[in-house]
C-alpha atoms as a PDB file:
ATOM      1  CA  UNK A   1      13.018 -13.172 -12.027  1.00  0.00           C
ATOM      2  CA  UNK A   2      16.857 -12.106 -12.410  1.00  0.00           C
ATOM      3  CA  UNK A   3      17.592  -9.474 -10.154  1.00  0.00           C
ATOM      4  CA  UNK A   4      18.567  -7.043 -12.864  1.00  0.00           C
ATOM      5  CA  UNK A   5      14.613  -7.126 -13.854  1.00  0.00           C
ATOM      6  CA  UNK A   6      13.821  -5.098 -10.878  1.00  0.00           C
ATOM      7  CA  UNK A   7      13.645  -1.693 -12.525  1.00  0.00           C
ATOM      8  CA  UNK A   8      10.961  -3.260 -14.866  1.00  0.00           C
ATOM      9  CA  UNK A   9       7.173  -1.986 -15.116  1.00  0.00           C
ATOM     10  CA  UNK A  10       5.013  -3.725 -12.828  1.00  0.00           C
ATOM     11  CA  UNK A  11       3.551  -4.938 -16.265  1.00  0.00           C
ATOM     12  CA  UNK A  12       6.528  -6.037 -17.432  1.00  0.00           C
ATOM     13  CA  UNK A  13       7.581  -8.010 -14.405  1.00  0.00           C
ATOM     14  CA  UNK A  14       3.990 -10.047 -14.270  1.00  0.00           C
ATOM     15  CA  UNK A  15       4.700 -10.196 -17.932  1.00  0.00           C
ATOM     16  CA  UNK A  16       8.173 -12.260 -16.951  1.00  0.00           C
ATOM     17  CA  UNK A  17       6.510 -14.141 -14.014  1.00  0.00           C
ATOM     18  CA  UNK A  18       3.614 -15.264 -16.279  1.00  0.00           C
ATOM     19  CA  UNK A  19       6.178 -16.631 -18.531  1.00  0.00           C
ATOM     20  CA  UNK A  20       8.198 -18.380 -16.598  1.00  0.00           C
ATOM     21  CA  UNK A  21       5.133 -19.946 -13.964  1.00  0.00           C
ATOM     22  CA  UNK A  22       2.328 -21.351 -15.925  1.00  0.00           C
ATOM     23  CA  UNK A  23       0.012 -21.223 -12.735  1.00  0.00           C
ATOM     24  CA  UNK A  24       0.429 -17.683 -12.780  1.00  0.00           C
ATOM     25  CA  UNK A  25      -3.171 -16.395 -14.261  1.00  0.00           C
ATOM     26  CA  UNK A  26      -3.981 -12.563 -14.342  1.00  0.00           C
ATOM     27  CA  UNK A  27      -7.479 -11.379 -14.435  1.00  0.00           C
ATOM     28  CA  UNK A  28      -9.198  -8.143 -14.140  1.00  0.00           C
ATOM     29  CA  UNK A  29     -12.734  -6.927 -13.719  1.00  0.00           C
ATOM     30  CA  UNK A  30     -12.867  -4.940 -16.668  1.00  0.00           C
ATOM     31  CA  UNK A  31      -9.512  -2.847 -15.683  1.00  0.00           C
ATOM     32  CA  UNK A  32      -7.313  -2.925 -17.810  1.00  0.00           C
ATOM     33  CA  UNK A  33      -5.481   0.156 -17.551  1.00  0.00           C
ATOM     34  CA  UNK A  34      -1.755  -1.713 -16.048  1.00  0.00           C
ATOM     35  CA  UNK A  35      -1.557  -4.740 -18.038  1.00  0.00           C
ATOM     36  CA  UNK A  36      -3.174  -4.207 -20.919  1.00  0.00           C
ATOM     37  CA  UNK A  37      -0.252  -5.503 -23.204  1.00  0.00           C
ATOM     38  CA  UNK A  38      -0.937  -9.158 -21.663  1.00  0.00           C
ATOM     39  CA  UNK A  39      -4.039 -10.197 -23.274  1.00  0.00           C
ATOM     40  CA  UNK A  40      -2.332 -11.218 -26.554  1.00  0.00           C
ATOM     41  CA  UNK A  41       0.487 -12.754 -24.534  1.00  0.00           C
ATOM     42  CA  UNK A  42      -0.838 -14.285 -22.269  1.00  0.00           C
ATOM     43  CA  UNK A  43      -3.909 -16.510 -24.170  1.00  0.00           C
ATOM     44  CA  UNK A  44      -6.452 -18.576 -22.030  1.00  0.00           C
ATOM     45  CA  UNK A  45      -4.119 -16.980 -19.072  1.00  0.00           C
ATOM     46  CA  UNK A  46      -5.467 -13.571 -19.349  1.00  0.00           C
ATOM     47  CA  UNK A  47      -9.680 -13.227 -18.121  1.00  0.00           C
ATOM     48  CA  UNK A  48     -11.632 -10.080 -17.988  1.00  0.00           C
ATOM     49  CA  UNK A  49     -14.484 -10.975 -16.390  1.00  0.00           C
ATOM     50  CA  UNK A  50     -16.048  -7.865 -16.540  1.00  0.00           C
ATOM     51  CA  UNK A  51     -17.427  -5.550 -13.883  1.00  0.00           C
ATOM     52  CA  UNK A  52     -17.904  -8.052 -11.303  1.00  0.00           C
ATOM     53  CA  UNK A  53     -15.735  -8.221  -8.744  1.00  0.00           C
ATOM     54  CA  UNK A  54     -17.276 -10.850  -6.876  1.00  0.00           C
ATOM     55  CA  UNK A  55     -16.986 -13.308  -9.871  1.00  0.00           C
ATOM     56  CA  UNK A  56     -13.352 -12.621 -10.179  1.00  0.00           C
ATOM     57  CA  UNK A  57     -12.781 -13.304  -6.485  1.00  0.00           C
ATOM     58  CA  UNK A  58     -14.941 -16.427  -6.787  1.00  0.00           C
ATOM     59  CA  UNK A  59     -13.145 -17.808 -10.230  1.00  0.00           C
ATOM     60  CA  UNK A  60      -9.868 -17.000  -8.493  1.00  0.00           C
ATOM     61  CA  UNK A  61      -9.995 -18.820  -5.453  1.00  0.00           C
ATOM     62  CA  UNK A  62     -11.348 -21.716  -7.459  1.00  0.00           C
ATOM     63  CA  UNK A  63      -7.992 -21.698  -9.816  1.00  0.00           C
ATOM     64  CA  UNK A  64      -6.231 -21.474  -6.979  1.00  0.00           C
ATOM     65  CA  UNK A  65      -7.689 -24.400  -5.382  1.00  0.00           C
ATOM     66  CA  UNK A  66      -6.835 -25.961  -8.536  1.00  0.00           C
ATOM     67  CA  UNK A  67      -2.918 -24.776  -8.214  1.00  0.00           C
ATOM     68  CA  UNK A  68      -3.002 -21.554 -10.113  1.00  0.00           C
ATOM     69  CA  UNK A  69      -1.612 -18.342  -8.786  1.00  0.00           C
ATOM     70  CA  UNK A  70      -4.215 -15.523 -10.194  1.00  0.00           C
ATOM     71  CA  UNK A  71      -3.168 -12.037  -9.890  1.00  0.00           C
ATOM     72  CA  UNK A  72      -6.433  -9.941  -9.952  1.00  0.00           C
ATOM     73  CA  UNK A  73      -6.855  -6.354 -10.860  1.00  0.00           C
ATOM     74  CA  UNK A  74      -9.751  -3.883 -10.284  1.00  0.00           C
ATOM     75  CA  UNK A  75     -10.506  -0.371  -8.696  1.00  0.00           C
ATOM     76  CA  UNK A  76      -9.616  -0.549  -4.922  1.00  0.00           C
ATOM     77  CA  UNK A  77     -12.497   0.939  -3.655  1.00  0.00           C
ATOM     78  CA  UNK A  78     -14.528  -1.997  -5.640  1.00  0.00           C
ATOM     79  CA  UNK A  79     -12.400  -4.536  -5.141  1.00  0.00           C
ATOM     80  CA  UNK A  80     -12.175  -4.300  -1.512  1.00  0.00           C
ATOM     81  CA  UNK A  81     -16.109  -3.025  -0.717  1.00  0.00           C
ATOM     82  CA  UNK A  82     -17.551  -4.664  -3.662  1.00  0.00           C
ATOM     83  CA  UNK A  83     -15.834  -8.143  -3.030  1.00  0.00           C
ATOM     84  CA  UNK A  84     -15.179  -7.749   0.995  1.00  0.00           C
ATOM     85  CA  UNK A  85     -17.353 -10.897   1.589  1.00  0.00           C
ATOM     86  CA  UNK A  86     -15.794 -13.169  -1.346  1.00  0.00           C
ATOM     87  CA  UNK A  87     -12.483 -11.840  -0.413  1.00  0.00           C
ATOM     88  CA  UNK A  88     -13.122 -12.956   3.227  1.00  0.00           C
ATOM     89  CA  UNK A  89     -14.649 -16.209   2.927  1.00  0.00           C
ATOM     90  CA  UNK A  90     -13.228 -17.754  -0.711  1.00  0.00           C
ATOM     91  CA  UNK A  91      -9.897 -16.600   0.131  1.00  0.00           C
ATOM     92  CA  UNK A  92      -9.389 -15.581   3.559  1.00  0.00           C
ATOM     93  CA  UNK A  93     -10.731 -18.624   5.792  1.00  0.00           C
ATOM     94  CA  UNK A  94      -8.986 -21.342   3.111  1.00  0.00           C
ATOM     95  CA  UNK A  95      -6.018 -19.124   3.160  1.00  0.00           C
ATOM     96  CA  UNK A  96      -5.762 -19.070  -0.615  1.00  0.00           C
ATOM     97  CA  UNK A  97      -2.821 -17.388  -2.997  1.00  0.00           C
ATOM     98  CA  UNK A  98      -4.071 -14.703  -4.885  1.00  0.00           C
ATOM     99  CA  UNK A  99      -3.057 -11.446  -5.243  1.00  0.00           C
ATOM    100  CA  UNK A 100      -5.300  -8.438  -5.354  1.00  0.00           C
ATOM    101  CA  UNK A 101      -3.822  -5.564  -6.911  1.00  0.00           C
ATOM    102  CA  UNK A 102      -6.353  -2.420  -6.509  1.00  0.00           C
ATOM    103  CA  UNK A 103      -5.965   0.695  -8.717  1.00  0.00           C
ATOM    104  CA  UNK A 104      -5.899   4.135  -8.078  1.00  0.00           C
ATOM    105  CA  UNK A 105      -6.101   3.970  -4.017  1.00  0.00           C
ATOM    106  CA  UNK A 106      -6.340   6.765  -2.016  1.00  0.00           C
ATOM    107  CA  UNK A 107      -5.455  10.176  -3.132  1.00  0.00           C
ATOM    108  CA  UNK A 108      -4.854   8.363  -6.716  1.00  0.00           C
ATOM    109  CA  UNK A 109      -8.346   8.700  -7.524  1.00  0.00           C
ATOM    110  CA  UNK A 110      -7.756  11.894  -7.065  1.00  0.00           C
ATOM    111  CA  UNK A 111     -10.632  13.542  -9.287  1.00  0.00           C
ATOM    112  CA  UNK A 112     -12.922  11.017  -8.488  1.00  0.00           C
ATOM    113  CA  UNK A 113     -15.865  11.536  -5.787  1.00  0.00           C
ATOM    114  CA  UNK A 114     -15.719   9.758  -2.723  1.00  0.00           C
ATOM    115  CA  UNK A 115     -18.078   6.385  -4.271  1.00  0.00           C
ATOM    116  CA  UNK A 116     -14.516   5.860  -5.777  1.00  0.00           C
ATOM    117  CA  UNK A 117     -12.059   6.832  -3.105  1.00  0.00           C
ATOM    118  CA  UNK A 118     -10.387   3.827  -1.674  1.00  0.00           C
ATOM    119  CA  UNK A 119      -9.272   5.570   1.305  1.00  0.00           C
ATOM    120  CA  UNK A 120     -10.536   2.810   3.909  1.00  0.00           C
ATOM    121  CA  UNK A 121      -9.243  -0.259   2.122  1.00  0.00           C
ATOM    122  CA  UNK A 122      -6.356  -0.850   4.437  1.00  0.00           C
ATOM    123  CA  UNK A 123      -8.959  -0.937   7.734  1.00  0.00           C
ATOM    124  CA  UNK A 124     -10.934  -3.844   5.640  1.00  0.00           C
ATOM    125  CA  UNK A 125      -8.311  -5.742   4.244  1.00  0.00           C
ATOM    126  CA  UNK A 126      -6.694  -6.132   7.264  1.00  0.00           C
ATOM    127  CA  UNK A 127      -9.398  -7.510   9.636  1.00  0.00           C
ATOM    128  CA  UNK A 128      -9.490 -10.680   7.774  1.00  0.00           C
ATOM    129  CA  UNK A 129      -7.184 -13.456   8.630  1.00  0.00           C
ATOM    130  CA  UNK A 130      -4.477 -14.291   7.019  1.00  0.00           C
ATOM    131  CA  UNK A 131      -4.780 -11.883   3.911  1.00  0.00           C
ATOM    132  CA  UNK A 132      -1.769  -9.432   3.687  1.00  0.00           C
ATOM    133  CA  UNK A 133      -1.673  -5.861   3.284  1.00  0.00           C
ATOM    134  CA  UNK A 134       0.847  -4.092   0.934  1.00  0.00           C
ATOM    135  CA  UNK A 135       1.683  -0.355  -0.201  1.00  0.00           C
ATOM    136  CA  UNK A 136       4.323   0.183  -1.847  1.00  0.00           C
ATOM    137  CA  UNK A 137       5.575   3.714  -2.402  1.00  0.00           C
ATOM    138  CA  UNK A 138       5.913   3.724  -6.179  1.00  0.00           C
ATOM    139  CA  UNK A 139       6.290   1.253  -9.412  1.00  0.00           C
ATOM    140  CA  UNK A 140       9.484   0.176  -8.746  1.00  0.00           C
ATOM    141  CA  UNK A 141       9.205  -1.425  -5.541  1.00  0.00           C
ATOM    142  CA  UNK A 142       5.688  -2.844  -6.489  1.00  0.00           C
ATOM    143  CA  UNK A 143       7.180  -4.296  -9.559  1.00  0.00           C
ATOM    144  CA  UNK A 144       9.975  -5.702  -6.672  1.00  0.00           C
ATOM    145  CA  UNK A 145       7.456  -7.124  -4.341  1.00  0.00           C
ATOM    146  CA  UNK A 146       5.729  -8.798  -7.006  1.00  0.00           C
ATOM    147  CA  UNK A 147       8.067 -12.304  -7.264  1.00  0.00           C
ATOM    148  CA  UNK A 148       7.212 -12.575  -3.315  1.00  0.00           C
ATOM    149  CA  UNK A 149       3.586 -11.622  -3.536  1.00  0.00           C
ATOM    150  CA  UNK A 150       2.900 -14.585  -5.644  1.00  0.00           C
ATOM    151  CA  UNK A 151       4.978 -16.907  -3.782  1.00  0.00           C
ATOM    152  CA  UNK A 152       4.543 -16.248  -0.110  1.00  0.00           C
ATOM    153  CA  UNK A 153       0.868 -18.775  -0.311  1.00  0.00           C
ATOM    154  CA  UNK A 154      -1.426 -16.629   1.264  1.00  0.00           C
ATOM    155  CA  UNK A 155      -4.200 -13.944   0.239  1.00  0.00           C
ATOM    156  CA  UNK A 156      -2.392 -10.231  -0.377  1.00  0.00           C
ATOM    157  CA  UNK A 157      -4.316  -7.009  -0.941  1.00  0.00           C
ATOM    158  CA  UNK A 158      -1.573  -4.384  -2.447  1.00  0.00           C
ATOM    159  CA  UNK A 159      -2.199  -1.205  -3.570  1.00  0.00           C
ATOM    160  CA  UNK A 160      -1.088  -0.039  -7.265  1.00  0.00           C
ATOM    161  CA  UNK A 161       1.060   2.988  -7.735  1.00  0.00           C
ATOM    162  CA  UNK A 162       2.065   3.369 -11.406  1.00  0.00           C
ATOM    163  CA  UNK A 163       4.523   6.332 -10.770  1.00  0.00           C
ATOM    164  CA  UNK A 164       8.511   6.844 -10.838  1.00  0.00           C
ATOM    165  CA  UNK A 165      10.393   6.307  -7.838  1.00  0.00           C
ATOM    166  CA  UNK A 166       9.564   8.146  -4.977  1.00  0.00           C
ATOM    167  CA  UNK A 167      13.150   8.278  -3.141  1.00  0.00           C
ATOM    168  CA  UNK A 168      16.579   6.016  -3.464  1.00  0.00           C
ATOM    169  CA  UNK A 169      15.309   2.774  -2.082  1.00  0.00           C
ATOM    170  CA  UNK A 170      18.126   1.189   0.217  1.00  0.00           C
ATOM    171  CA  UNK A 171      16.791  -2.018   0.203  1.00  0.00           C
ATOM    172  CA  UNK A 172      14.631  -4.877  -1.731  1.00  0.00           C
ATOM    173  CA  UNK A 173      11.039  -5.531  -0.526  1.00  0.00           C
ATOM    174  CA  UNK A 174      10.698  -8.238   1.936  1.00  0.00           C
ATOM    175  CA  UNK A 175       7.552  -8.807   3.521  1.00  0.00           C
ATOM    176  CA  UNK A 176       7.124  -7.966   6.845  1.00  0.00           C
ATOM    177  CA  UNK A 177      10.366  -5.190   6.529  1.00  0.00           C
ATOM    178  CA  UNK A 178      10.162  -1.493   7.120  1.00  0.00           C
ATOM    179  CA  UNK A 179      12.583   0.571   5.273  1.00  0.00           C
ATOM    180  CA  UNK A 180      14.339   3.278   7.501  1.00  0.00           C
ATOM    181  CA  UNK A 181      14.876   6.171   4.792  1.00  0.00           C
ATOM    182  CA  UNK A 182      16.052   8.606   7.565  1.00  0.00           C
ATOM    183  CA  UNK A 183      17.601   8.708  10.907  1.00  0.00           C
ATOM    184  CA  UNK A 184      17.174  11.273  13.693  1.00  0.00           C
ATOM    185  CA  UNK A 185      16.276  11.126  17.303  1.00  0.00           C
ATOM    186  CA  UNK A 186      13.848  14.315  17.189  1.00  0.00           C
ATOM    187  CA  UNK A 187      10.911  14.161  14.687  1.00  0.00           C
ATOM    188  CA  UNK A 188       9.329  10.608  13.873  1.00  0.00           C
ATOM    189  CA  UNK A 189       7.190  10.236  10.884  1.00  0.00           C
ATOM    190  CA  UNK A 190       5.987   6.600   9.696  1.00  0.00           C
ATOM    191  CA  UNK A 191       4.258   6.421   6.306  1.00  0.00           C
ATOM    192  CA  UNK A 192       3.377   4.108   3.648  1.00  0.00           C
ATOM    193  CA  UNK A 193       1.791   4.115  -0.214  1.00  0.00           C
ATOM    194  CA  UNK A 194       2.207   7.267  -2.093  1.00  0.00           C
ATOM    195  CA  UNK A 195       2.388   9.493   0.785  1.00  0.00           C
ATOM    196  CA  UNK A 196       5.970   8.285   1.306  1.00  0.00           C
ATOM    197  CA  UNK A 197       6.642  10.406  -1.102  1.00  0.00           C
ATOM    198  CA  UNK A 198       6.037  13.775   0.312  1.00  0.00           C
ATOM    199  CA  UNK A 199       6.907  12.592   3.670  1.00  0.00           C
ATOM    200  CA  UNK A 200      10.682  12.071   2.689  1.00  0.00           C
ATOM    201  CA  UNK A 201      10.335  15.599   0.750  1.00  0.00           C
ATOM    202  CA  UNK A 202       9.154  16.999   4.284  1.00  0.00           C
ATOM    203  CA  UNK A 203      11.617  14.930   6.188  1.00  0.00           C
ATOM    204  CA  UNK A 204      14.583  16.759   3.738  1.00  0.00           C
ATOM    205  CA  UNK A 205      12.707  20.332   4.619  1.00  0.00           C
ATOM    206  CA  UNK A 206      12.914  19.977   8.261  1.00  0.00           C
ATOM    207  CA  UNK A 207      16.327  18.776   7.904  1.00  0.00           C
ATOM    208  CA  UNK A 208      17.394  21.650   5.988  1.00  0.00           C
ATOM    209  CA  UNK A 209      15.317  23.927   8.935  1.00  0.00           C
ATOM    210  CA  UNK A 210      18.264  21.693  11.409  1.00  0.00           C
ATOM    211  CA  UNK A 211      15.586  19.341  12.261  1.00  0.00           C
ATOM    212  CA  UNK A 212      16.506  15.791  13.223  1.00  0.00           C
ATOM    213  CA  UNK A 213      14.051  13.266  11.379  1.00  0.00           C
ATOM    214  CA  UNK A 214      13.733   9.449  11.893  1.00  0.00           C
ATOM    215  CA  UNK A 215      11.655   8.342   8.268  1.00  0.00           C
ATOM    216  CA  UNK A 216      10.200   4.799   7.921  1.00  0.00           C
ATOM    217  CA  UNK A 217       8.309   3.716   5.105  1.00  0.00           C
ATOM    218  CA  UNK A 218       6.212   1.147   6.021  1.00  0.00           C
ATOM    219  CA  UNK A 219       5.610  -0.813   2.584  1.00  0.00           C
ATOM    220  CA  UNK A 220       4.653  -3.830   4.391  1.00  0.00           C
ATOM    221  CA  UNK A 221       1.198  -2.955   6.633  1.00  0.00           C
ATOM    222  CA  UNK A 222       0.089  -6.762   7.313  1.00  0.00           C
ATOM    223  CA  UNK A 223       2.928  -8.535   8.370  1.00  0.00           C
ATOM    224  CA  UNK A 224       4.600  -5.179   9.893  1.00  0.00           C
ATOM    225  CA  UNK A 225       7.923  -4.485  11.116  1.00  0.00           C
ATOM    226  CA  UNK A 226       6.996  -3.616  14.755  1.00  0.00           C
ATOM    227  CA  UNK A 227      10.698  -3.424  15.854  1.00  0.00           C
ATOM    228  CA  UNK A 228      10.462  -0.443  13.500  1.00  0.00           C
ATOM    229  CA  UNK A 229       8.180   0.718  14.904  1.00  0.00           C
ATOM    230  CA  UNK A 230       9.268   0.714  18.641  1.00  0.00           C
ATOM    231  CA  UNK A 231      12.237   1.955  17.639  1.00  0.00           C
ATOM    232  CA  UNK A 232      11.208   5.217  16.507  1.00  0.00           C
ATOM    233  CA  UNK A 233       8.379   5.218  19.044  1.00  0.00           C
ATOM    234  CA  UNK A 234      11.464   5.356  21.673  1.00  0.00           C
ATOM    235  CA  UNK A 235      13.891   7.058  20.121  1.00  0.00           C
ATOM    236  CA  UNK A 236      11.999  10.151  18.835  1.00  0.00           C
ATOM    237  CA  UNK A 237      10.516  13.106  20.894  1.00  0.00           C
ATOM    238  CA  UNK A 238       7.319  12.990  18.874  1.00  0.00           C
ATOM    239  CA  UNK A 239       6.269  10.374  16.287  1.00  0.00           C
ATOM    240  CA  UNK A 240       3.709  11.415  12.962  1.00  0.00           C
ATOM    241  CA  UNK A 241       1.886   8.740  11.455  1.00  0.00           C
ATOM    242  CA  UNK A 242       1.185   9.873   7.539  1.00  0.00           C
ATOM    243  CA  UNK A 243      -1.794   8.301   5.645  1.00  0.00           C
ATOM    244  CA  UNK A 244      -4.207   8.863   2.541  1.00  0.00           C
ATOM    245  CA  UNK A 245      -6.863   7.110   4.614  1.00  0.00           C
ATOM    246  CA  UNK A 246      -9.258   7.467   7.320  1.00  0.00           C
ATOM    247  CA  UNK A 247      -7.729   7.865  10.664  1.00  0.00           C
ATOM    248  CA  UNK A 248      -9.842   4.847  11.757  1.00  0.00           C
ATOM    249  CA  UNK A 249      -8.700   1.373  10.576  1.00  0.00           C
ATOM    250  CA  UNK A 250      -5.191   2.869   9.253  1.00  0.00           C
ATOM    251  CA  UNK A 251      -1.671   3.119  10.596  1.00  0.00           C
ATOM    252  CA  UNK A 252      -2.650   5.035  13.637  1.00  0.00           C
ATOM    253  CA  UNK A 253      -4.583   2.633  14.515  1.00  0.00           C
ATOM    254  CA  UNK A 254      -1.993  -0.438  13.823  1.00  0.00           C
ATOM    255  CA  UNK A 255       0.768   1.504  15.695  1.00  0.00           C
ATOM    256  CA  UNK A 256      -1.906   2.231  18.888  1.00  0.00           C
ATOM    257  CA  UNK A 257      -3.210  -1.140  18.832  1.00  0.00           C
ATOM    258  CA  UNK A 258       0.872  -2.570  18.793  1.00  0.00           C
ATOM    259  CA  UNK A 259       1.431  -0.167  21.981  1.00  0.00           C
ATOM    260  CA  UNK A 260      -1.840  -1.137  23.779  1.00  0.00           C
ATOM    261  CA  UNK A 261      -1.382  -5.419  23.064  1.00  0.00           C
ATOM    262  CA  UNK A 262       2.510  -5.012  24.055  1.00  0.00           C
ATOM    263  CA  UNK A 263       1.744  -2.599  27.139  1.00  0.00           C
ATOM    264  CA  UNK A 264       4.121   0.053  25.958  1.00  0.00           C
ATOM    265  CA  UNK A 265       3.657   3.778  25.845  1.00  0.00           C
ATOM    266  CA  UNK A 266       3.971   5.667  22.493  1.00  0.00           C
ATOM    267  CA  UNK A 267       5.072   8.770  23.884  1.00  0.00           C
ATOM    268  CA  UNK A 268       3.652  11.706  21.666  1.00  0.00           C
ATOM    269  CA  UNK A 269       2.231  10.428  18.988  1.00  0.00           C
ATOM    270  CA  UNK A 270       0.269  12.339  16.390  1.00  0.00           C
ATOM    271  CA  UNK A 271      -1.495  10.779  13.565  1.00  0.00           C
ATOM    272  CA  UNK A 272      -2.159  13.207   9.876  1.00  0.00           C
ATOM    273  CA  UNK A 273      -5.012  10.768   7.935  1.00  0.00           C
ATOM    274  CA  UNK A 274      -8.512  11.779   6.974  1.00  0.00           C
ATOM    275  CA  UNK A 275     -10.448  12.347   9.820  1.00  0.00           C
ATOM    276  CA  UNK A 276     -14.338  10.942   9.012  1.00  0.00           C
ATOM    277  CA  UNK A 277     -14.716  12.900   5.522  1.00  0.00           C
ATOM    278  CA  UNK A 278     -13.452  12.104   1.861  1.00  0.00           C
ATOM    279  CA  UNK A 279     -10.965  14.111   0.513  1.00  0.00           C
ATOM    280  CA  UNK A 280     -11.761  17.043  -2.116  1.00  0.00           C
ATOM    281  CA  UNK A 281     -12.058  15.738  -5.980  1.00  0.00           C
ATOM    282  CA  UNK A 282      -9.402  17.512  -7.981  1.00  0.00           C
ATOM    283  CA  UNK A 283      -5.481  17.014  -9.521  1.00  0.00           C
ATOM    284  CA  UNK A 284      -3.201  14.740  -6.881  1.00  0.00           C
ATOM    285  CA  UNK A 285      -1.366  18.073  -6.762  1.00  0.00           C
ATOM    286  CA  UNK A 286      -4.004  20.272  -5.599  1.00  0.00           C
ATOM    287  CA  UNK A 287      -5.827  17.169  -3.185  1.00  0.00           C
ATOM    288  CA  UNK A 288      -1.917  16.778  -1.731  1.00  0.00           C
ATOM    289  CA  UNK A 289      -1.952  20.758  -1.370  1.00  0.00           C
ATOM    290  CA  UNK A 290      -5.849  21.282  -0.601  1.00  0.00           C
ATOM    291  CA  UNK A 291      -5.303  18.414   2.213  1.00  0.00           C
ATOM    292  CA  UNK A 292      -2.315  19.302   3.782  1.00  0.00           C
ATOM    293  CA  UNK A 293      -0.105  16.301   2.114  1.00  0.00           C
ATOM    294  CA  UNK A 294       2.472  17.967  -0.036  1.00  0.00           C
ATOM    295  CA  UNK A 295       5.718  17.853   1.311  1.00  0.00           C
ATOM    296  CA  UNK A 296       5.571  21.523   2.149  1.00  0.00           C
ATOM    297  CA  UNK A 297       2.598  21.018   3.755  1.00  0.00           C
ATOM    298  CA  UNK A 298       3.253  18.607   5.778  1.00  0.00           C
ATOM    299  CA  UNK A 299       6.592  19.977   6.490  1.00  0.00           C
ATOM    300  CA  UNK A 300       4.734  22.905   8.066  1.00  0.00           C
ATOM    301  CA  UNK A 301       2.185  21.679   9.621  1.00  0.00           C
ATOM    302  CA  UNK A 302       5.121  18.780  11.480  1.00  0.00           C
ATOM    303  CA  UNK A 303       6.875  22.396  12.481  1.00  0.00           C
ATOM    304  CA  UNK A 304       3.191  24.090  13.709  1.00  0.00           C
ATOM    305  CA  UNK A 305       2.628  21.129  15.889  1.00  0.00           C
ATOM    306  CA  UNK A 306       5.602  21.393  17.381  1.00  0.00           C
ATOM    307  CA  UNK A 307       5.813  24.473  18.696  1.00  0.00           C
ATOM    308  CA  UNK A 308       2.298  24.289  19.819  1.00  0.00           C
END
């Protein structure tokens, strides 16, 4: 893909990788919703299997044993629940390539009940070997990732966020890479996904309050950047880990599971993710609000913890 592509739609980028790859293959189960200009495109190339995510799984790893590169596409909460047992044994012990994209995760499902909040997806994906775990903090840098997804060889789980760019990016996606938004020596905040979002519009609020904010956005989950990591661990009085996800399984739980295996301390670290409950079903604006998410929000709440 030429480099000047990488403002593209995610659609439009598969789009170009399709054409250019003929073992590139993208199927859905019966979602549609971010590629459905492919179809006529596309040909024998393009399969909807329906709503069965365990078929798709299982036709995908066997095109891939055959040499194909399927990109799959299905709600994340199905695709990763649904299919966790295809996922983990026709992809993740053979260490297939295939990409699963999942739609609407976490607070993107926003007015959806919790049967359809993916909001624990990272905590599966990531327990099974060798599949990677991806979040990417708008279209954009999806649509950039993409070229690597499909090359790197191995199972990838990435989460799809069809919105406009979330902040000035100051780097391409590579796997395995943090990007460092912010630097400051006080405040630490570590995000990923969509939340990314509102943590750099909380990060410029505290600035503006005189605040000094370290903010890393943590697009790559599974490989991760731990030198990242320790460096804002170390360098910052107290460190915030920001998540639409259960506190269990998440990035709280990577970055206290990176301290306890390397025997280092984390200093104060203080994790905002959803702590055993489903968020409230209404408009991503009032969830981010109702839940404490919004940059203002969490810009408070940062300050209130603080000073307590």
């Amino acid at each position: 893909m030429n480099a000047s592509n990488q403002t593209l739609s995610y659609e439009a980028v598969l789009r170009e990788l399709a054409q250019e790859d003929e073992r590139v293959v993208v199927m859905t189960a019966e979602n549609r919703a971010a590629i459905r200009n492919l179809p006529p495109l596309l040909g024998k190339r393009f399969i909807d299997v329906g709503i069965s995510e365990q078929t798709m799984i299982g036709v995908a790893a066997g095109l891939s044993l055959r040499g194909r590169r399927p990109v799959c596409h299905a709600l994340a909460t199905f695709l990763t629940l649904r299919a966790y047992e295809f996922i983990r044994d026709d992809l993740g012990i053979p260490n297939l390539p295939a990409v699963l994209v999942g739609g609407v995760p976490g607070f993107l499902s926003d007015a959806n009940g919790p049967t359809h909040q993916a909001i624990d997806d990272v905590a599966l994906m990531r327990t099974i070997p060798n599949v990677r775990v991806v979040c990417p903090a708008d279209e954009h840098e999806l649509a950039d990732a993409l070229p690597e997804l499909i090359a790197q060889g191995s199972p990838c789980y990435v989460r799809h966020i069809a919105m406009q760019p979330a902040f000035a990016h100051k780097q391409r996606f590579e796997l395995g890479k943090a990007e460092v938004l912010k630097e400051g020596d006080e405040i630490g905040i570590l995000s990923y996904g969509l939340v990314s979002r509102e943590c750099y519009a909380a990060a410029s609020l505290l600035e503006q309050q005189g605040r000094s904010v370290r903010l890393v956005h943590l697009s790559s989950l599974k490989p991760i950047d731990e030198a990242a990591i320790f460096q804002t661990l170390s360098s910052c009085k107290t460190t915030f880990t920001v998540e639409d996800h259960l506190l269990t399984g998440g990035l709280f739980s990577i970055v206290a599971e990176l301290c306890a295996r390397r025997g280092k301390s984390p200093g104060r670290l203080v994790p905002f993710a959803l702590e055993e409950r489903w968020f409230v079903p209404t408009l991503l604006k009032n969830v981010l609000e109702h839940e404490g998410f919004s940059g203002e929000r969490l810009a408070e709440r940062i300050t209130r913890t603080l000073s307590a």
